[in-house]
Structure formats: C-alpha cells, structure tokens
C-alpha atoms as a PDB file:
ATOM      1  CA  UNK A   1     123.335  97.788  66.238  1.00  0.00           C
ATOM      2  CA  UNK A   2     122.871  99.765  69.686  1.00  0.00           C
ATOM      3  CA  UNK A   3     119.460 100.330  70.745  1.00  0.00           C
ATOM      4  CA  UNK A   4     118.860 103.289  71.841  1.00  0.00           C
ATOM      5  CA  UNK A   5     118.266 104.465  75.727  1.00  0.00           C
ATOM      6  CA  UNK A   6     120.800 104.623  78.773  1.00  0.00           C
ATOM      7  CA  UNK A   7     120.977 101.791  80.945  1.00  0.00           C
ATOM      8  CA  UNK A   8     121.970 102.059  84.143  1.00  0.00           C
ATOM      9  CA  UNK A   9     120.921 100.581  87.166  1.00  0.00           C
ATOM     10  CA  UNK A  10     118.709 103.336  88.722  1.00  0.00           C
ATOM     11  CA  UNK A  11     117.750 103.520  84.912  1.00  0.00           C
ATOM     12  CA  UNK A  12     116.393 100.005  85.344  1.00  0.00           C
ATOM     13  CA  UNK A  13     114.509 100.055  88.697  1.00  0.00           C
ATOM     14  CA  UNK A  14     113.022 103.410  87.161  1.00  0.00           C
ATOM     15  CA  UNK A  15     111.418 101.210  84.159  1.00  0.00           C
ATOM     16  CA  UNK A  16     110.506  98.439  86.791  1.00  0.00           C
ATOM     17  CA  UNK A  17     108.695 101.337  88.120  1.00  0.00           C
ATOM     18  CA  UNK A  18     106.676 101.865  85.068  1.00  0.00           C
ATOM     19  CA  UNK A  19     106.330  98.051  84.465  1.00  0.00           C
ATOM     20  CA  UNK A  20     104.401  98.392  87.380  1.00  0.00           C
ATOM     21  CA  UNK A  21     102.177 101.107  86.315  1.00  0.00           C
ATOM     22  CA  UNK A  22     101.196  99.662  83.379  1.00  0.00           C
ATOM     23  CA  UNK A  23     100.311  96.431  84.817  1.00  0.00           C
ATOM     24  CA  UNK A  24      98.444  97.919  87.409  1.00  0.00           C
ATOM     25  CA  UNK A  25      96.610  99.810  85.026  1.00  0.00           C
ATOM     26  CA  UNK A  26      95.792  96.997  83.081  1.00  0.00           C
ATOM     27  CA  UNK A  27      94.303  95.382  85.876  1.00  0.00           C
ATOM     28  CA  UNK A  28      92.299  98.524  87.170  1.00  0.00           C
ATOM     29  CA  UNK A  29      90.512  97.983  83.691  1.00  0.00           C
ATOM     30  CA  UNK A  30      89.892  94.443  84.602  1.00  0.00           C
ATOM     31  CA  UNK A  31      88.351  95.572  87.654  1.00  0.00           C
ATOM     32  CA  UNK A  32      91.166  94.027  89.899  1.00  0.00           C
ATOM     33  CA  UNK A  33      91.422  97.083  92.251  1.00  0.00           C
ATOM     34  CA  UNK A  34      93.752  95.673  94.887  1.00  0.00           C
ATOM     35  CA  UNK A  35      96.134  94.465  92.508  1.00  0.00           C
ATOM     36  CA  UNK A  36      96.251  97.644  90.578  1.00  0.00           C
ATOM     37  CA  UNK A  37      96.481  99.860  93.553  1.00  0.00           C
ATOM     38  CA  UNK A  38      98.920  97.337  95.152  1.00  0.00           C
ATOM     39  CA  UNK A  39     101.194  97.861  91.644  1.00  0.00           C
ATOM     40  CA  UNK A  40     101.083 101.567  92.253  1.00  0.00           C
ATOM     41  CA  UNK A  41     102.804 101.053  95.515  1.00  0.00           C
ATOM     42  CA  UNK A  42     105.374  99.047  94.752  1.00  0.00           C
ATOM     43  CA  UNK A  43     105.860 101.741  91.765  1.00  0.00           C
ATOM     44  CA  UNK A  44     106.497 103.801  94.613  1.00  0.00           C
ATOM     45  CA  UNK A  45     109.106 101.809  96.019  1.00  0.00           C
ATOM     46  CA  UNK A  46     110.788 101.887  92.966  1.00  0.00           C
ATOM     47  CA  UNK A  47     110.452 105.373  92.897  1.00  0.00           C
ATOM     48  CA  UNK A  48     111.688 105.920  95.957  1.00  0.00           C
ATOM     49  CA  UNK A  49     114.972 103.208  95.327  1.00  0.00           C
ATOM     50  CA  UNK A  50     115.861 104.434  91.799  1.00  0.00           C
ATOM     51  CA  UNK A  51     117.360 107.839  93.233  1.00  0.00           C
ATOM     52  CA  UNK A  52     119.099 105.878  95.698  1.00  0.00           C
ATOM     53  CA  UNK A  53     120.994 103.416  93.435  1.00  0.00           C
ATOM     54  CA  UNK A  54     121.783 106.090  91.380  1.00  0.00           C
ATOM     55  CA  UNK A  55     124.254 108.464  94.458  1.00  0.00           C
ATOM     56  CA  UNK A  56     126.110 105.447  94.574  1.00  0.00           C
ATOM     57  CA  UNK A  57     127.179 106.041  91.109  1.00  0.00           C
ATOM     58  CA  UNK A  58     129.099 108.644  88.790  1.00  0.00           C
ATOM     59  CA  UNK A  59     127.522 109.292  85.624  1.00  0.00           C
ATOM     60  CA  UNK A  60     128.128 112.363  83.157  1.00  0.00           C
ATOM     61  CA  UNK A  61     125.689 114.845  82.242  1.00  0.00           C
ATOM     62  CA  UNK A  62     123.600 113.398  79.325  1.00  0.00           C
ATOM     63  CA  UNK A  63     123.244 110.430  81.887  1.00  0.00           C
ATOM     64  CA  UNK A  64     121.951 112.370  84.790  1.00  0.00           C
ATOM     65  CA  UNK A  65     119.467 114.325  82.321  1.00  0.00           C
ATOM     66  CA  UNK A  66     118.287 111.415  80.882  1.00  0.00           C
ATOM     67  CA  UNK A  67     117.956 109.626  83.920  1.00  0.00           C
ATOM     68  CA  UNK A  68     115.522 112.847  85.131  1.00  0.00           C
ATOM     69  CA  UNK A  69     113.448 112.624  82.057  1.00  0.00           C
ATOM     70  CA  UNK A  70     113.153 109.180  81.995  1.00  0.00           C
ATOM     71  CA  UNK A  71     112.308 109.617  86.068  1.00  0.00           C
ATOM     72  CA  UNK A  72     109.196 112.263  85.330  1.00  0.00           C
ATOM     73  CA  UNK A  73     107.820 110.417  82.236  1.00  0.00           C
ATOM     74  CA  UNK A  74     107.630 106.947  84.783  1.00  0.00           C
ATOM     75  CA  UNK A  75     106.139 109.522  87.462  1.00  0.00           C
ATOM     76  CA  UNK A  76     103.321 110.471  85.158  1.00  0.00           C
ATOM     77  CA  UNK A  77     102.198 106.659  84.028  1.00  0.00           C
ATOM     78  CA  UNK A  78     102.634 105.908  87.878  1.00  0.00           C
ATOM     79  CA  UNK A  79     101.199 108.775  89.661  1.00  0.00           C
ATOM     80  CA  UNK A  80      98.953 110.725  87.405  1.00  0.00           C
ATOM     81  CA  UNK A  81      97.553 108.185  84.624  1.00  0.00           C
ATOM     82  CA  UNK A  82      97.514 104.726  87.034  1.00  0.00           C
ATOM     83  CA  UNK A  83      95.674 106.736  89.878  1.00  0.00           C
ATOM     84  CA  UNK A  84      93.116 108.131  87.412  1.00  0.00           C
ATOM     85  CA  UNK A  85      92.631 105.134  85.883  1.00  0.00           C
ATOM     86  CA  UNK A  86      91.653 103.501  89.558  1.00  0.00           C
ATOM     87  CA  UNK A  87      89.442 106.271  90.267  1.00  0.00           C
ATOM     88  CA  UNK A  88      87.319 106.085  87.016  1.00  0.00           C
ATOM     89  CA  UNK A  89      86.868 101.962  87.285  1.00  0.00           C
ATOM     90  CA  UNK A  90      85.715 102.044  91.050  1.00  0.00           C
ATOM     91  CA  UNK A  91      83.269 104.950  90.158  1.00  0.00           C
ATOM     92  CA  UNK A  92      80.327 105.524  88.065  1.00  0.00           C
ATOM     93  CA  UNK A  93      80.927 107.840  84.835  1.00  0.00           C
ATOM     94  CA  UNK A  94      79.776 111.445  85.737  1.00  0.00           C
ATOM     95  CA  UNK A  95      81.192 115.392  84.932  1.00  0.00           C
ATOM     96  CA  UNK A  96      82.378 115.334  87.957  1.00  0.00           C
ATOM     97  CA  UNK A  97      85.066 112.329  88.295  1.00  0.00           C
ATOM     98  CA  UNK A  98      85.722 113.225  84.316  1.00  0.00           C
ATOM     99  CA  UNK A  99      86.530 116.677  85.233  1.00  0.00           C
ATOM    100  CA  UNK A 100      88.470 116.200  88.415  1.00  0.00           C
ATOM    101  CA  UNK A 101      90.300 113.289  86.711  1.00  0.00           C
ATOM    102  CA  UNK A 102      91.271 115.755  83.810  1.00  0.00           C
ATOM    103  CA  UNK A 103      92.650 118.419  86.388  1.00  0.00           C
ATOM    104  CA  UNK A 104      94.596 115.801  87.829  1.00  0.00           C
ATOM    105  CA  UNK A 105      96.571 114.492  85.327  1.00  0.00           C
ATOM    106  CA  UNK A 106      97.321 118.211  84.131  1.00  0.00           C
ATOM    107  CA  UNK A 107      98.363 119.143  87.344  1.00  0.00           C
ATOM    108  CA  UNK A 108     100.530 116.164  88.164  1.00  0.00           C
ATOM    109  CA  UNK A 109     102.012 116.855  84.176  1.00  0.00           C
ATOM    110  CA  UNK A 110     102.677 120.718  85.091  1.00  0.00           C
ATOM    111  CA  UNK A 111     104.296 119.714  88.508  1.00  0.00           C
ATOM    112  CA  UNK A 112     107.164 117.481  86.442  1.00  0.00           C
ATOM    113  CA  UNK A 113     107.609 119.572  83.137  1.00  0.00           C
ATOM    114  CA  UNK A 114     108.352 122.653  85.797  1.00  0.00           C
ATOM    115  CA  UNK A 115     110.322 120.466  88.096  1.00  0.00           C
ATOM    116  CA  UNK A 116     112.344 119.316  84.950  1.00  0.00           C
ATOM    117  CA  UNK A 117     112.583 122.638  83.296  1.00  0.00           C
ATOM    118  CA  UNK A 118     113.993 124.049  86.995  1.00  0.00           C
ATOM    119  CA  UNK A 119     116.770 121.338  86.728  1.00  0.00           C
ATOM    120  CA  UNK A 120     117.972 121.861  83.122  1.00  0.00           C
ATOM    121  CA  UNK A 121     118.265 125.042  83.277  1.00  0.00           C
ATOM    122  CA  UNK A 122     120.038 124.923  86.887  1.00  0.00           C
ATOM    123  CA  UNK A 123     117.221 127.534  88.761  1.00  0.00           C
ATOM    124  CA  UNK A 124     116.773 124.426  90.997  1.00  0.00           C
ATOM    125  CA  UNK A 125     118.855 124.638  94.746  1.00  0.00           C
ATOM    126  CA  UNK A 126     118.976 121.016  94.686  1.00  0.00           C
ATOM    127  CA  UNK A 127     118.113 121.067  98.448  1.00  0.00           C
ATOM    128  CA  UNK A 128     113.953 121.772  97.634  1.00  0.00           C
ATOM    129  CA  UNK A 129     110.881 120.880  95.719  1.00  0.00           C
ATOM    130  CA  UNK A 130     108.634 123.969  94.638  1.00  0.00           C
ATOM    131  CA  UNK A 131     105.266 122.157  95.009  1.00  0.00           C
ATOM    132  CA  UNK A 132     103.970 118.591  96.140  1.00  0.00           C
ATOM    133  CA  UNK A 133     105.684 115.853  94.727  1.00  0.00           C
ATOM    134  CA  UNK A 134     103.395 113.786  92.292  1.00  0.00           C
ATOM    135  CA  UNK A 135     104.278 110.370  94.544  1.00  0.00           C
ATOM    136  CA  UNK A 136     101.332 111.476  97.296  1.00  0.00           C
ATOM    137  CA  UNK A 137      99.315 109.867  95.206  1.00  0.00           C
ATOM    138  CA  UNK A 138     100.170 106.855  95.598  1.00  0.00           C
ATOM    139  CA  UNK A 139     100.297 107.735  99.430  1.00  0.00           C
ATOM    140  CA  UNK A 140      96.878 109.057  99.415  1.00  0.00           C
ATOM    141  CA  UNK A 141      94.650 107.538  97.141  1.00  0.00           C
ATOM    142  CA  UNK A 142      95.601 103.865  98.922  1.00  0.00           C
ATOM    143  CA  UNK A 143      94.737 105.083 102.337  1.00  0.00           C
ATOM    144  CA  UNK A 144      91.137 106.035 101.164  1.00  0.00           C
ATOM    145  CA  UNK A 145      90.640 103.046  99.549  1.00  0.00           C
ATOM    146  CA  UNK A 146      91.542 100.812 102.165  1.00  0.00           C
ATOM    147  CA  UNK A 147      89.926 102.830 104.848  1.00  0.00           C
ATOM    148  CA  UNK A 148      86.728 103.136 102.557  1.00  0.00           C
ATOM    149  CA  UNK A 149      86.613  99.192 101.801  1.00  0.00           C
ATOM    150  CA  UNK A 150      87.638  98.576 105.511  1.00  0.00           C
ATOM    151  CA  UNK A 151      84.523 100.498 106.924  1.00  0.00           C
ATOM    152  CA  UNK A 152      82.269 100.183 103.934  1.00  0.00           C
ATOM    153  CA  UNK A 153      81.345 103.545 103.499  1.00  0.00           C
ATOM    154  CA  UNK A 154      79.790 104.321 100.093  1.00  0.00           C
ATOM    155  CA  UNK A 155      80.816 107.583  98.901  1.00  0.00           C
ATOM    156  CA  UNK A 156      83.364 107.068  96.663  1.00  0.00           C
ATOM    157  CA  UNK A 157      82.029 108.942  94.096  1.00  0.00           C
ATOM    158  CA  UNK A 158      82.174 111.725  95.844  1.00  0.00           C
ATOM    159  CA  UNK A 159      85.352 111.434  97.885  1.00  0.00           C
ATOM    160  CA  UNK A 160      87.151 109.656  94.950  1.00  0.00           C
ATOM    161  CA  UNK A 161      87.222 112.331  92.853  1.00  0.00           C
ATOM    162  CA  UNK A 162      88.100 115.143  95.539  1.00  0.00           C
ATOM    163  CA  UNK A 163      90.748 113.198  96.287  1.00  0.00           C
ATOM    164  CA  UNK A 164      91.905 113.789  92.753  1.00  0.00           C
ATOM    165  CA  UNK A 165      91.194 117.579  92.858  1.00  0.00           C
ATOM    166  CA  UNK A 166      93.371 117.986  96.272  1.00  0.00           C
ATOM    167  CA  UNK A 167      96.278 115.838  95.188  1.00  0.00           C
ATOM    168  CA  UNK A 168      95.916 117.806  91.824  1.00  0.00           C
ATOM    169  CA  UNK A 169      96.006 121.271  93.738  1.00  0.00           C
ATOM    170  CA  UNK A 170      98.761 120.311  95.722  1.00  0.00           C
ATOM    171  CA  UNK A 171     101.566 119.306  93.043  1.00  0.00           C
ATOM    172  CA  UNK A 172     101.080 123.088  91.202  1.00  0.00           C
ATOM    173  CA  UNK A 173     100.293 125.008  94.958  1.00  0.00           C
ATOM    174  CA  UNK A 174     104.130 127.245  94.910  1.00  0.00           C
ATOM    175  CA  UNK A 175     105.109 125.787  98.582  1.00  0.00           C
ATOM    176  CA  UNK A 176     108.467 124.894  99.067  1.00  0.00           C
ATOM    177  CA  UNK A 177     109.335 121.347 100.298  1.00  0.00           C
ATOM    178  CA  UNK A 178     112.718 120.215 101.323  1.00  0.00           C
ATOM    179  CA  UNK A 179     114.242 117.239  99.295  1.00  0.00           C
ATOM    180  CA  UNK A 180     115.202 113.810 101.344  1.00  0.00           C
ATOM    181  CA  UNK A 181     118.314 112.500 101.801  1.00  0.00           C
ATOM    182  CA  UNK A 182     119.425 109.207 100.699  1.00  0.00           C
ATOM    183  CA  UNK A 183     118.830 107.509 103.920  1.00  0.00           C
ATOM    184  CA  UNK A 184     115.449 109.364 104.354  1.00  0.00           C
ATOM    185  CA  UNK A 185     114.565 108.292 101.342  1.00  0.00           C
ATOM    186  CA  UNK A 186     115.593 104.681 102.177  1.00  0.00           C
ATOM    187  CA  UNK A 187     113.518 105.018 105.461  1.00  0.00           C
ATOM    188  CA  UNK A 188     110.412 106.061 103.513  1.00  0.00           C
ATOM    189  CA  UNK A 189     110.887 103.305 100.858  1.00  0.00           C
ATOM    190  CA  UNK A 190     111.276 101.228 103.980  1.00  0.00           C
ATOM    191  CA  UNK A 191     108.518 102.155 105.333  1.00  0.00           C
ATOM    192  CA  UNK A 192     105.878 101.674 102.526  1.00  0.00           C
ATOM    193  CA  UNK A 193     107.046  98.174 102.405  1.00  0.00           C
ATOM    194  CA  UNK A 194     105.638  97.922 105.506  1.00  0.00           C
ATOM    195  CA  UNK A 195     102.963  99.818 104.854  1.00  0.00           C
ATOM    196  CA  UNK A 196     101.990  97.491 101.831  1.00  0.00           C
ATOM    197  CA  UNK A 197     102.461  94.723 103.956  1.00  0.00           C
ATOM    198  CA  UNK A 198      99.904  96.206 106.674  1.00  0.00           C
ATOM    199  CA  UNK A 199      96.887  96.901 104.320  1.00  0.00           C
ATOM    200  CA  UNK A 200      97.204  94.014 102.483  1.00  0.00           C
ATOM    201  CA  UNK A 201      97.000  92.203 105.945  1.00  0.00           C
ATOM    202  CA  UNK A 202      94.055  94.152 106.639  1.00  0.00           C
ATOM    203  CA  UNK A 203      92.562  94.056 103.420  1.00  0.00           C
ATOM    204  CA  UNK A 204      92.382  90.278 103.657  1.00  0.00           C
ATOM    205  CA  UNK A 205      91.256  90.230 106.960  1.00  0.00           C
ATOM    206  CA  UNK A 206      88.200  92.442 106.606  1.00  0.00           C
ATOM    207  CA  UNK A 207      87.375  91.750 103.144  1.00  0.00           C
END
C-alpha cells in the first residue's frame, strides 16, 4: 500500500523546512528563544533551497501543484505560526500582542492562499510577487531580537508586536516584487548561512 503524498527532492527539503518549524516552536514554548528563532532560520534556508532543487528537475503538473501547496502550507507553520509563537513567549499577555499576533497570521495566510490562487489559475507572470513574501519574517523578527538582546533594551512588548503588524501589512500591501533567480536565490540562501553564523557568534559573545 502507497502512502499518500509526492516525494521528490525539493518535496523533501520543503518538509525539512517544516520539521524545523515545529521544533522551533516547540522550543519557543519551552522558553528556548535562540533555538527556536535559530530553527526559523534554517527553515529559511530550506525555503530558500527547496525551489532550487526543484529547476533542476522535470516534473508534470499535479507535481508542480502539489509541490506549491505543500510550499505555502510549510510557509505558514514557518513564517506566520513559528514567528507568533516567539513573539507571545518573550512577551507578557496583553490586547495588544494578541491582536497584532492575530493580524499577522491572517495576513501572512491571505498573502499565500492569493499567491496560490494566482498560480492555479495561471493570472501569475511568473517573473513577480504581488505583495511581500511571508519569508521577511524570518529576516526581520531575528534582527530585532538579536539587536534587542545585544543592547538590552526593554521594549519588546512594544516593538515585538509592531513588528508583527508591519510584517503583517506588508505581505497583503498590492506592491509588485520581482521573483529571484535560481542563483539569486542561492546567493540569498548563501547568505543567511552566514548570517546565522554571525548572530549566533554575537549572541554568544554578548550574552
């Protein structure tokens, strides 16, 4: 008996992706923040590999649109739930990081059921994004954190959630955004290796 699912290789580093995710959000309920958000980065390198193993293949069409679907639903356990998740364990329960958390999510959800319904139904150019793609979260939220813990400043529960709100704001805001190429892609994947490498360094050092 055949399970069911396609697996493919970009398939696969797409669900390492999400093993990620879910890891890190176990551990942002433990209240192991580094190691969550550090989970939610290399999500993002899967993220940004997954599209590049998968030009170096021919598939036919149910592949490709499961491959998308299976793509967004990662996205929103990586970028929208994981990030929220972080945001509500590092700070204190009030309307505000509740509410801001809630537009969030939506807004990251909207972003990939449009993004998907513009490739099904072929209105997509291929060549743009309509709206921020739901991976600067992971770009932004780390930055803040590090530069927050770095210079001990104590406002996260006030910059924490706007954070959210922007990032939220941004993935349904109707800008257009040219797509990457595979070796851009590959440089930017490239890059927040380094990147992870850097502010863990720092981390350490400072902590």
């Amino acid at each position: 008996m055949k399970i069911i699912g396609v697996y493919r290789k970009p398939d696969f580093v797409t669900m390492a992706g999400g093993a990620f995710s879910v890891t890190g959000i176990i551990l942002a309920m433990r209240g192991h923040i580094y190691w969550s958000i550090l989970c939610m980065l290399l999500a993002l390198l899967c993220d940004g590999f997954d599209g590049v193993v998968a030009r170096r293949g021919k598939y036919v069409d149910y592949q490709s649109v499961y491959g998308t679907e299976l793509d967004s639903l990662c996205d929103v356990v990586s970028f929208g739930i994981l990030p929220m998740v972080i945001v509500q364990n590092i700070t204190s329960f009030n309307v505000f990081s509740v509410i801001a958390s809630i537009i969030f999510c939506i807004c990251g959800i909207v972003r990939l059921a449009y993004f998907n319904m513009l490739s099904i139904t072929k209105k997509s150019d291929g060549k743009s994004f309509i709206g921020f793609p739901i991976v600067i979260s992971a770009v932004v939220l780390p930055i803040v954190y590090f530069v927050l813990e770095v210079f001990k400043i104590n406002l996260g529960n006030i910059i924490y959630p706007v954070v959210l709100l922007v990032c939220g704001a941004l993935f349904v805001v109707p800008v257009k955004l040219k797509k990457l190429n595979t070796r851009e892609r590959l440089i930017c994947a490239l890059f927040g290796l380094v990147f992870v490498i850097i502010l863990s360094f720092v981390y350490c050092r400072f902590k």
